[in-house]
N, C-alpha and C. Protein backbone atom coordinates (compact mmCIF):
# COMPACT_ATOMS: atom_id res chain seq x y z
N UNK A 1 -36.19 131.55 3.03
CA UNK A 1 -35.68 130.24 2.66
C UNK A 1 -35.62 130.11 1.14
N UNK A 2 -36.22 130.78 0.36
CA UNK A 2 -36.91 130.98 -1.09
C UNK A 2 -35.53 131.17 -1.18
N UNK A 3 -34.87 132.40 -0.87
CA UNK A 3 -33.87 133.37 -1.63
C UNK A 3 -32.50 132.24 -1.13
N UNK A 4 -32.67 131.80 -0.28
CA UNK A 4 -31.45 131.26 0.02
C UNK A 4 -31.34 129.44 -0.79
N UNK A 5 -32.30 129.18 -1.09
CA UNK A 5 -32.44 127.79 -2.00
C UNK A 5 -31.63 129.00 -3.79
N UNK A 6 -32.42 129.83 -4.12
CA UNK A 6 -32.26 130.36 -5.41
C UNK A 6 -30.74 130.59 -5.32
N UNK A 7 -30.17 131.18 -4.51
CA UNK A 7 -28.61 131.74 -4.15
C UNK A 7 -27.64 130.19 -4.51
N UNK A 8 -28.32 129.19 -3.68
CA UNK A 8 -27.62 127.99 -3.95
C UNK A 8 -27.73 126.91 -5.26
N UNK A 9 -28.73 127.14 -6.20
CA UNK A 9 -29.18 126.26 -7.06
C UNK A 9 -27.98 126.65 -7.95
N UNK A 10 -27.51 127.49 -8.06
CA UNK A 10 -26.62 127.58 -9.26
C UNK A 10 -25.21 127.57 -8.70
N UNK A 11 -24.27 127.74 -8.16
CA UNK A 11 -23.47 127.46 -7.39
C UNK A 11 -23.49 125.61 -7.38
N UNK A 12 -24.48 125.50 -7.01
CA UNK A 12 -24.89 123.48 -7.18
C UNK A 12 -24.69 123.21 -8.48
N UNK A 13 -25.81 123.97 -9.52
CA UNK A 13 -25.92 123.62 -10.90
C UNK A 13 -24.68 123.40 -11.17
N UNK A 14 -23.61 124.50 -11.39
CA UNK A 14 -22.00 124.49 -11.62
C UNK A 14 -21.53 123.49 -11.03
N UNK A 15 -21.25 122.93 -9.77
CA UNK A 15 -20.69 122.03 -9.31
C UNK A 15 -21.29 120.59 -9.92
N UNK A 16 -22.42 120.70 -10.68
CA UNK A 16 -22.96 119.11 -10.86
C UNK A 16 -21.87 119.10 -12.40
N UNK A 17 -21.79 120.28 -12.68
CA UNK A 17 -21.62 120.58 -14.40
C UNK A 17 -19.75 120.05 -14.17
N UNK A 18 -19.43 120.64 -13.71
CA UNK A 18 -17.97 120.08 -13.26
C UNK A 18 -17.91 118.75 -12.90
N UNK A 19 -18.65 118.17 -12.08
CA UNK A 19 -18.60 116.80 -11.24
C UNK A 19 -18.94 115.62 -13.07
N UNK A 20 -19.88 116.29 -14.24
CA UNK A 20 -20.18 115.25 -15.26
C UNK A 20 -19.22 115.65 -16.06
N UNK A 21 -18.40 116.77 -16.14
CA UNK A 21 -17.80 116.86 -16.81
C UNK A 21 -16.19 115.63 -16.82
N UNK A 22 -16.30 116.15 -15.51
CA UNK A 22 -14.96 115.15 -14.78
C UNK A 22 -15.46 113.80 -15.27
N UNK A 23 -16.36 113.50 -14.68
CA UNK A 23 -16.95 111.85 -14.96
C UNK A 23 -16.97 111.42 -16.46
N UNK A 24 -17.37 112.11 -17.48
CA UNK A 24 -17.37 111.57 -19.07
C UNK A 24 -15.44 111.99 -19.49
N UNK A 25 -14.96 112.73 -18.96
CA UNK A 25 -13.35 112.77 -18.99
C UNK A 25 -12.98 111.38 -18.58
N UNK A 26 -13.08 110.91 -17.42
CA UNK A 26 -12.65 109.84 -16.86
C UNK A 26 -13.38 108.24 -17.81
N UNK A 27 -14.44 108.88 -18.08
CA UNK A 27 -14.92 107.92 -19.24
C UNK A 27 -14.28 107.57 -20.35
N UNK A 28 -14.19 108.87 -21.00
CA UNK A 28 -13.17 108.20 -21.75
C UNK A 28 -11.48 108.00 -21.97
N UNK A 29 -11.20 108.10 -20.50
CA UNK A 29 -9.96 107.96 -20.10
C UNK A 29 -9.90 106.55 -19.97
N UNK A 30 -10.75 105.99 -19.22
CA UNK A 30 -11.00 104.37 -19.06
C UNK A 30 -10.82 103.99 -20.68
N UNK A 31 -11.76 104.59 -21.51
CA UNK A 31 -11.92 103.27 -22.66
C UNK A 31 -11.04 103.49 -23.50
N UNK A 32 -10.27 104.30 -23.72
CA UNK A 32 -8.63 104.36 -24.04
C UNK A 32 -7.97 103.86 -23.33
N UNK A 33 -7.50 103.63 -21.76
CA UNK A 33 -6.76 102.42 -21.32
C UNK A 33 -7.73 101.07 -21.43
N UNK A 34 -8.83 100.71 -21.90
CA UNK A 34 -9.29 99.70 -22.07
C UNK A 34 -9.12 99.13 -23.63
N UNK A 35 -9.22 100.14 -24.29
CA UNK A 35 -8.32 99.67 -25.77
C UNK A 35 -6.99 99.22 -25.53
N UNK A 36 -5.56 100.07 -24.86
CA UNK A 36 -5.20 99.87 -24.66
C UNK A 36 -4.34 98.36 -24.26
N UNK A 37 -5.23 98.54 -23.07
CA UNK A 37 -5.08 97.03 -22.24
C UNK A 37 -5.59 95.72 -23.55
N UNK A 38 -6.64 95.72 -24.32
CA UNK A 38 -6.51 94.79 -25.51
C UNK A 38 -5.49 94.57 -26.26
N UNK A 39 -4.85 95.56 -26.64
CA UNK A 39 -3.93 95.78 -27.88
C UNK A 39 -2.87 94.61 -26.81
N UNK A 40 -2.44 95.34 -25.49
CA UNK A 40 -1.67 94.84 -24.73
C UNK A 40 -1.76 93.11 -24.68
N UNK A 41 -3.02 92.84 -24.15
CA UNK A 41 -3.47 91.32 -23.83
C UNK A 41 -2.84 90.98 -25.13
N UNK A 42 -3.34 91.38 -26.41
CA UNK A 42 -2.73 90.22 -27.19
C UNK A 42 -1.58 90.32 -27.31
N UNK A 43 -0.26 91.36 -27.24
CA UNK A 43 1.28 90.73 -27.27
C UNK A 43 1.39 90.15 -26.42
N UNK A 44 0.79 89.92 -25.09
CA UNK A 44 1.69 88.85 -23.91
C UNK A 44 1.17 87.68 -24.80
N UNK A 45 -0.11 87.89 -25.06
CA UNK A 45 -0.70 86.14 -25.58
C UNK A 45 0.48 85.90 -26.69
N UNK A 46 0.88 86.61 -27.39
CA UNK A 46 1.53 86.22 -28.58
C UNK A 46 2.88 85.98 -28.06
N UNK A 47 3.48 86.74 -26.79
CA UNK A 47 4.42 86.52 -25.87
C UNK A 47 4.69 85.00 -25.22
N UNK A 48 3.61 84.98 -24.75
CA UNK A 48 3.12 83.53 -24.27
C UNK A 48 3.51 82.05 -24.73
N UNK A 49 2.78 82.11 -26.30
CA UNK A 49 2.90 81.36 -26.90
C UNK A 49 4.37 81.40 -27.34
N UNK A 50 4.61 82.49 -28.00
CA UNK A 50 6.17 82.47 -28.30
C UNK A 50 7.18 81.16 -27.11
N UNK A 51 7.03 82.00 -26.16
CA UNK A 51 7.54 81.18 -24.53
C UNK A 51 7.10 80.23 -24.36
N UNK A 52 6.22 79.50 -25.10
CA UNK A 52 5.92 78.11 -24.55
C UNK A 52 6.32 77.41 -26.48
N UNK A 53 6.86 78.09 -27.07
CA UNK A 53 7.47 77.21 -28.12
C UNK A 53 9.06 76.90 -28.16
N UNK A 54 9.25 78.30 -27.08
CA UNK A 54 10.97 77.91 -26.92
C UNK A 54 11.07 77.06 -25.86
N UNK A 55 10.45 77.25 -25.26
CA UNK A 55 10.29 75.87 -24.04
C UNK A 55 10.19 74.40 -24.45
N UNK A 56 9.57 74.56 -25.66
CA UNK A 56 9.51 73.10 -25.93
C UNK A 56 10.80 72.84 -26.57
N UNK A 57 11.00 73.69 -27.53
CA UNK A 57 12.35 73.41 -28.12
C UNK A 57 13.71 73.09 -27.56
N UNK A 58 13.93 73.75 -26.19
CA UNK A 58 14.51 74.07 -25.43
C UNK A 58 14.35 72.60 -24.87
N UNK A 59 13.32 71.94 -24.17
CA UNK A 59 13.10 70.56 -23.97
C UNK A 59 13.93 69.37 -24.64
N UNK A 60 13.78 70.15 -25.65
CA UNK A 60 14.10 69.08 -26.95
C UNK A 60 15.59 68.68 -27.20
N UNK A 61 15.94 70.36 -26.93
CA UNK A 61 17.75 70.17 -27.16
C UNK A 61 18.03 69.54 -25.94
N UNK A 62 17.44 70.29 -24.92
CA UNK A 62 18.23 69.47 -23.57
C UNK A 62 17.84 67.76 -23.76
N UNK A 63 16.87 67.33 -23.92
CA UNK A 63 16.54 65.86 -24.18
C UNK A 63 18.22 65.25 -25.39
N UNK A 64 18.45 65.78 -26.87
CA UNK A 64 19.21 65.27 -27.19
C UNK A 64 21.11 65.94 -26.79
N UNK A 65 21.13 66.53 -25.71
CA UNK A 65 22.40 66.83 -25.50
C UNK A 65 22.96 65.20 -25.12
N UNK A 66 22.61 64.24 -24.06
CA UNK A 66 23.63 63.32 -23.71
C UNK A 66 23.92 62.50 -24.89
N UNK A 67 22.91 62.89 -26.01
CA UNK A 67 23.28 61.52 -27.56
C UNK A 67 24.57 62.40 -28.32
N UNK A 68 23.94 63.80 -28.47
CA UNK A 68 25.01 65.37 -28.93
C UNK A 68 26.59 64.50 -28.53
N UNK A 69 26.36 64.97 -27.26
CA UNK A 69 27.46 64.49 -26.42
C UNK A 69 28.43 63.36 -26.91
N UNK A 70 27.87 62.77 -26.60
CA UNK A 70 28.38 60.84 -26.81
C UNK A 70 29.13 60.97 -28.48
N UNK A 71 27.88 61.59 -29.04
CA UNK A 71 28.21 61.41 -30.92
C UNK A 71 29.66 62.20 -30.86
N UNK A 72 29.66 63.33 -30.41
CA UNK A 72 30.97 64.32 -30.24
C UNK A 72 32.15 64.04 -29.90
N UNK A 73 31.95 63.51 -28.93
CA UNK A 73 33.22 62.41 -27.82
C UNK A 73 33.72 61.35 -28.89
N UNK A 74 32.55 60.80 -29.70
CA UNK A 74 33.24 59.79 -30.60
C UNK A 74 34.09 60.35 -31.52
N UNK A 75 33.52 61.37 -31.96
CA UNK A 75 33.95 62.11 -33.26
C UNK A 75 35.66 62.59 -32.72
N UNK A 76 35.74 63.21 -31.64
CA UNK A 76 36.91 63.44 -31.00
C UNK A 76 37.75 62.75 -30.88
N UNK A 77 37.39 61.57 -30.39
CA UNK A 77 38.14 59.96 -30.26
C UNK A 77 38.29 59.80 -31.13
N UNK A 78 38.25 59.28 -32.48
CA UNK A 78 37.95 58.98 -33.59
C UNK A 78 39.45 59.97 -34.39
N UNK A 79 39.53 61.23 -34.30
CA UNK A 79 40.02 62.25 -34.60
C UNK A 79 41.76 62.48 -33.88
N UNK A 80 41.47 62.00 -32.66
CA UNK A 80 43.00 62.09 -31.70
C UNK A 80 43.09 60.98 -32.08
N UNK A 81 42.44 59.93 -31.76
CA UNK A 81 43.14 58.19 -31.34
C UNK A 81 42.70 57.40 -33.23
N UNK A 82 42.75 57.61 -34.09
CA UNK A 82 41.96 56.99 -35.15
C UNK A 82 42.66 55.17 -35.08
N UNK A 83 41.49 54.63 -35.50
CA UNK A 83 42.40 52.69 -35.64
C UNK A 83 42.13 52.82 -36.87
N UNK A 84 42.71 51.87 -37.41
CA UNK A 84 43.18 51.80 -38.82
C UNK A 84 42.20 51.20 -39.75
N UNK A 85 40.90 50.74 -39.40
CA UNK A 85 40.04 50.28 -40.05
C UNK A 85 39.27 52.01 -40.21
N UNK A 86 39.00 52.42 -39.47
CA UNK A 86 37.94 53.57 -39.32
C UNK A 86 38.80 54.87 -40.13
N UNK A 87 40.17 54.61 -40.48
CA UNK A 87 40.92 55.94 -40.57
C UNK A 87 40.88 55.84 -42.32
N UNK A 88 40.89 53.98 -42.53
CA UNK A 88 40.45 54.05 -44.11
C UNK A 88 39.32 54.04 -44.70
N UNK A 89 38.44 54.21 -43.71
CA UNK A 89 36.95 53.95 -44.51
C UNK A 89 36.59 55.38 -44.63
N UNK A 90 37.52 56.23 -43.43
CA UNK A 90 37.38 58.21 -43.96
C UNK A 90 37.64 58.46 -44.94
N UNK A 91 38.84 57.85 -45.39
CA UNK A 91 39.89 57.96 -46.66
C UNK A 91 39.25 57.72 -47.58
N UNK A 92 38.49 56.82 -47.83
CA UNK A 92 37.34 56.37 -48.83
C UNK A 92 36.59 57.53 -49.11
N UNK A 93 35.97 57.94 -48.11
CA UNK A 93 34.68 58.71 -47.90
C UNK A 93 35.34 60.26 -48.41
N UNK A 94 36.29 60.43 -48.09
CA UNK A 94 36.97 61.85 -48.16
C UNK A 94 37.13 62.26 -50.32
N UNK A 95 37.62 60.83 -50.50
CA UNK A 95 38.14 60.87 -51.96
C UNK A 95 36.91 61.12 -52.89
């Protein structure tokens, strides 16, 4: 039983030596994708925020499109159809 434990201890030894070797590989395979994954977290955060400033902005224009609108339509009107009070006070403004 002696000779057959001695036959196997090293055959084992090797296999433990492989099995930590693998394991501190994978170690620091993790903490390079765990750097990684930081570097990462902060562009979405900076992503994020970006996306929640065009959103607001984006809010904002859509909020003043129906005034946009209206002001435009006048300006148009104003431009095809002019009345004669409004066409000299341009005339003013133009000189």
């Amino acid at each position: 039983a002696y000779r057959h434990l001695e036959r196997t201890r090293e055959p084992a030894t090797a296999l433990l030596d492989v099995h930590a070797e693998r394991l501190m590989e994978l170690t620091d395979t993790t903490r390079v994708h765990a750097s990684t994954l930081g570097a990462d977290g902060e562009r979405v955060a900076a992503s994020v925020a970006a996306l929640q400033a065009d959103v607001s902005h984006l809010r904002w224009l859509l909020d003043r499109i129906p005034e946009e609108r209206a002001r435009l339509r006048r300006m148009i009107i104003d431009i095809l159809l002019p009345t004669p009070g409004r066409d000299e006070e341009h005339d003013d403004v133009r000189s």
